[in-house]
N, C-alpha and C. Protein backbone atom coordinates (compact mmCIF):
# COMPACT_ATOMS: atom_id res chain seq x y z
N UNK A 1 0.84 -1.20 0.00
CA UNK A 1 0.00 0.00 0.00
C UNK A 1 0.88 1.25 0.00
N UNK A 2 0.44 1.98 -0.89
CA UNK A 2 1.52 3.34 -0.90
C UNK A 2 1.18 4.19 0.42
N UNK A 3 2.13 5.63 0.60
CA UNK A 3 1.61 6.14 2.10
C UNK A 3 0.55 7.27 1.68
N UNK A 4 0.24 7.15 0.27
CA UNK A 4 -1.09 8.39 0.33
C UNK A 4 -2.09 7.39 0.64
N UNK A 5 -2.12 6.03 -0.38
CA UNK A 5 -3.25 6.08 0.42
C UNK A 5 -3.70 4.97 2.13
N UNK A 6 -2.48 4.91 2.79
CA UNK A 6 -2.97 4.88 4.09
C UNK A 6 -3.11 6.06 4.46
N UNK A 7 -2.46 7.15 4.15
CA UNK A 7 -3.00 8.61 4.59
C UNK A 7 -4.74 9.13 4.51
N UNK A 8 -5.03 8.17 3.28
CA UNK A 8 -6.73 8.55 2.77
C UNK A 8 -7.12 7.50 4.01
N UNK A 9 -6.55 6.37 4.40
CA UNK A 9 -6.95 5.57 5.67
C UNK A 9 -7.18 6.05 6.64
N UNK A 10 -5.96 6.80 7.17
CA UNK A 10 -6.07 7.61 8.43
C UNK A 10 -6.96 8.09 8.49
N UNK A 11 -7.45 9.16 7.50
CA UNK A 11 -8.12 10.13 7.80
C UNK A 11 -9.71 9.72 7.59
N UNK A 12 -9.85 8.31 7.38
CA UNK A 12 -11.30 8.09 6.69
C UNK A 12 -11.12 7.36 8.83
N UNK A 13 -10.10 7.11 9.39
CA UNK A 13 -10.22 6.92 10.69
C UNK A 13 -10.86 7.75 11.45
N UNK A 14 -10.41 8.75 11.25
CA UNK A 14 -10.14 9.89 12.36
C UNK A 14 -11.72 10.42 11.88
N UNK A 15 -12.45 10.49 10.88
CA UNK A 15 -13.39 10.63 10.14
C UNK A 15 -14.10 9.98 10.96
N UNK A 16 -14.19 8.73 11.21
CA UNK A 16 -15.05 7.23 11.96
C UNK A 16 -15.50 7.70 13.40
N UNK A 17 -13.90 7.99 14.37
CA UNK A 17 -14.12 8.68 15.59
C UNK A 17 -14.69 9.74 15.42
N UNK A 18 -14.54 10.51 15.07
CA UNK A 18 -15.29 12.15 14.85
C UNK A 18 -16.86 12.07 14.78
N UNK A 19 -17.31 10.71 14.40
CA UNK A 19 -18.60 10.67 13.98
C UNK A 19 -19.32 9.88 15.25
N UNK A 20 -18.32 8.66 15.57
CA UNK A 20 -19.14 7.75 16.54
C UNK A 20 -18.83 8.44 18.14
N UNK A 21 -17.83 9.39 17.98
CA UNK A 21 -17.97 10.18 19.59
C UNK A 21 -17.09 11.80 19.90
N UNK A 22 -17.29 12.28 20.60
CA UNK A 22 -17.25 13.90 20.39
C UNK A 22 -15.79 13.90 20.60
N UNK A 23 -14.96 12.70 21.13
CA UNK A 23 -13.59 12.67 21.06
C UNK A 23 -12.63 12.71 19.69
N UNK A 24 -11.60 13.94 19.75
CA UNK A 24 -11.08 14.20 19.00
C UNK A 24 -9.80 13.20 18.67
N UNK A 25 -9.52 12.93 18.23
CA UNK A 25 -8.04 11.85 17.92
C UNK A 25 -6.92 12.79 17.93
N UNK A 26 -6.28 12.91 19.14
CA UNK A 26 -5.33 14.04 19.91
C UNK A 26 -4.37 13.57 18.52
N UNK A 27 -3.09 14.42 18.33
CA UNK A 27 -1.90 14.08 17.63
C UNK A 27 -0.86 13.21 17.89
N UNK A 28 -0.74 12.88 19.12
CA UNK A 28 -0.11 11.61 19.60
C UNK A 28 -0.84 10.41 19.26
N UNK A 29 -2.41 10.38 19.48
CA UNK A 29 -3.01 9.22 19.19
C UNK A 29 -2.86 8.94 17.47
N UNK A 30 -2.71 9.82 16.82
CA UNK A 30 -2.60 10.13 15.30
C UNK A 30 -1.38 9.40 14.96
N UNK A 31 -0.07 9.85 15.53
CA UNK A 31 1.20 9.75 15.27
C UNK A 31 1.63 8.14 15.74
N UNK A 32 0.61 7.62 16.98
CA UNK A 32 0.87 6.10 16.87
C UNK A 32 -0.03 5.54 15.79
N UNK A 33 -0.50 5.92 15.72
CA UNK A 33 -1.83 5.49 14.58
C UNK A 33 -0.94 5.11 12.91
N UNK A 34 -0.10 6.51 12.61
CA UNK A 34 1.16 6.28 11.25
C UNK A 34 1.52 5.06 11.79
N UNK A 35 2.30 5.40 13.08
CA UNK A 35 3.58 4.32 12.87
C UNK A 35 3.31 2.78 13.25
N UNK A 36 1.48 2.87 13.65
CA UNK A 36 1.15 0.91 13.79
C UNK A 36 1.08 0.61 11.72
N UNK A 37 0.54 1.68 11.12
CA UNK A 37 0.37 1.19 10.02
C UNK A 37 1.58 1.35 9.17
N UNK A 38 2.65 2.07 9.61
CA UNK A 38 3.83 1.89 8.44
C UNK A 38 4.56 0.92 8.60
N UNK A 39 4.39 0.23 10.20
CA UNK A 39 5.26 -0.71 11.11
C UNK A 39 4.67 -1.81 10.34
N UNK A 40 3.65 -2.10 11.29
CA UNK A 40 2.72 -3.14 10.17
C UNK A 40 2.92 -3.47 8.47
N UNK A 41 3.18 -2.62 7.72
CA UNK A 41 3.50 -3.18 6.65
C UNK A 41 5.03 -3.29 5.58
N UNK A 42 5.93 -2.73 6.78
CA UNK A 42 7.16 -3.31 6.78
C UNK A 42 7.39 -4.70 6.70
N UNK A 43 6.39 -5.13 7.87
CA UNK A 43 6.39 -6.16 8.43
C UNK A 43 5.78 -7.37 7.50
N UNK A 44 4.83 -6.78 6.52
CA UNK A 44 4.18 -7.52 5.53
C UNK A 44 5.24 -7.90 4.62
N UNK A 45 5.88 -6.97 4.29
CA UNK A 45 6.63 -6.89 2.90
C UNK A 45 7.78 -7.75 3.11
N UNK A 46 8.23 -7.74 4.29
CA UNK A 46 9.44 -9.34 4.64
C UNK A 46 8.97 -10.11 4.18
């Protein structure tokens, strides 16, 4: 998967929370959020 579009991922995330509760997805929660999915598919590509 290229990183735009887990970027269109993220944000269709952060999109999901925004909708199902008034909690905002702080920038730390964001920034682990990149690095489970860039980690994660490092991890694929071995």
């Amino acid at each position: 998967m290229t990183p735009l579009l887990k970027m269109g991922q993220i944000l269709k995330l952060i999109k999901l929370k925004n909708k199902t509760g008034p909690q905002i997805v702080s920038p730390l929660q964001l920034n682990n959020l990149i690095k489970k999915l860039f980690s994660s598919s490092e991890t694929n590509k071995a």
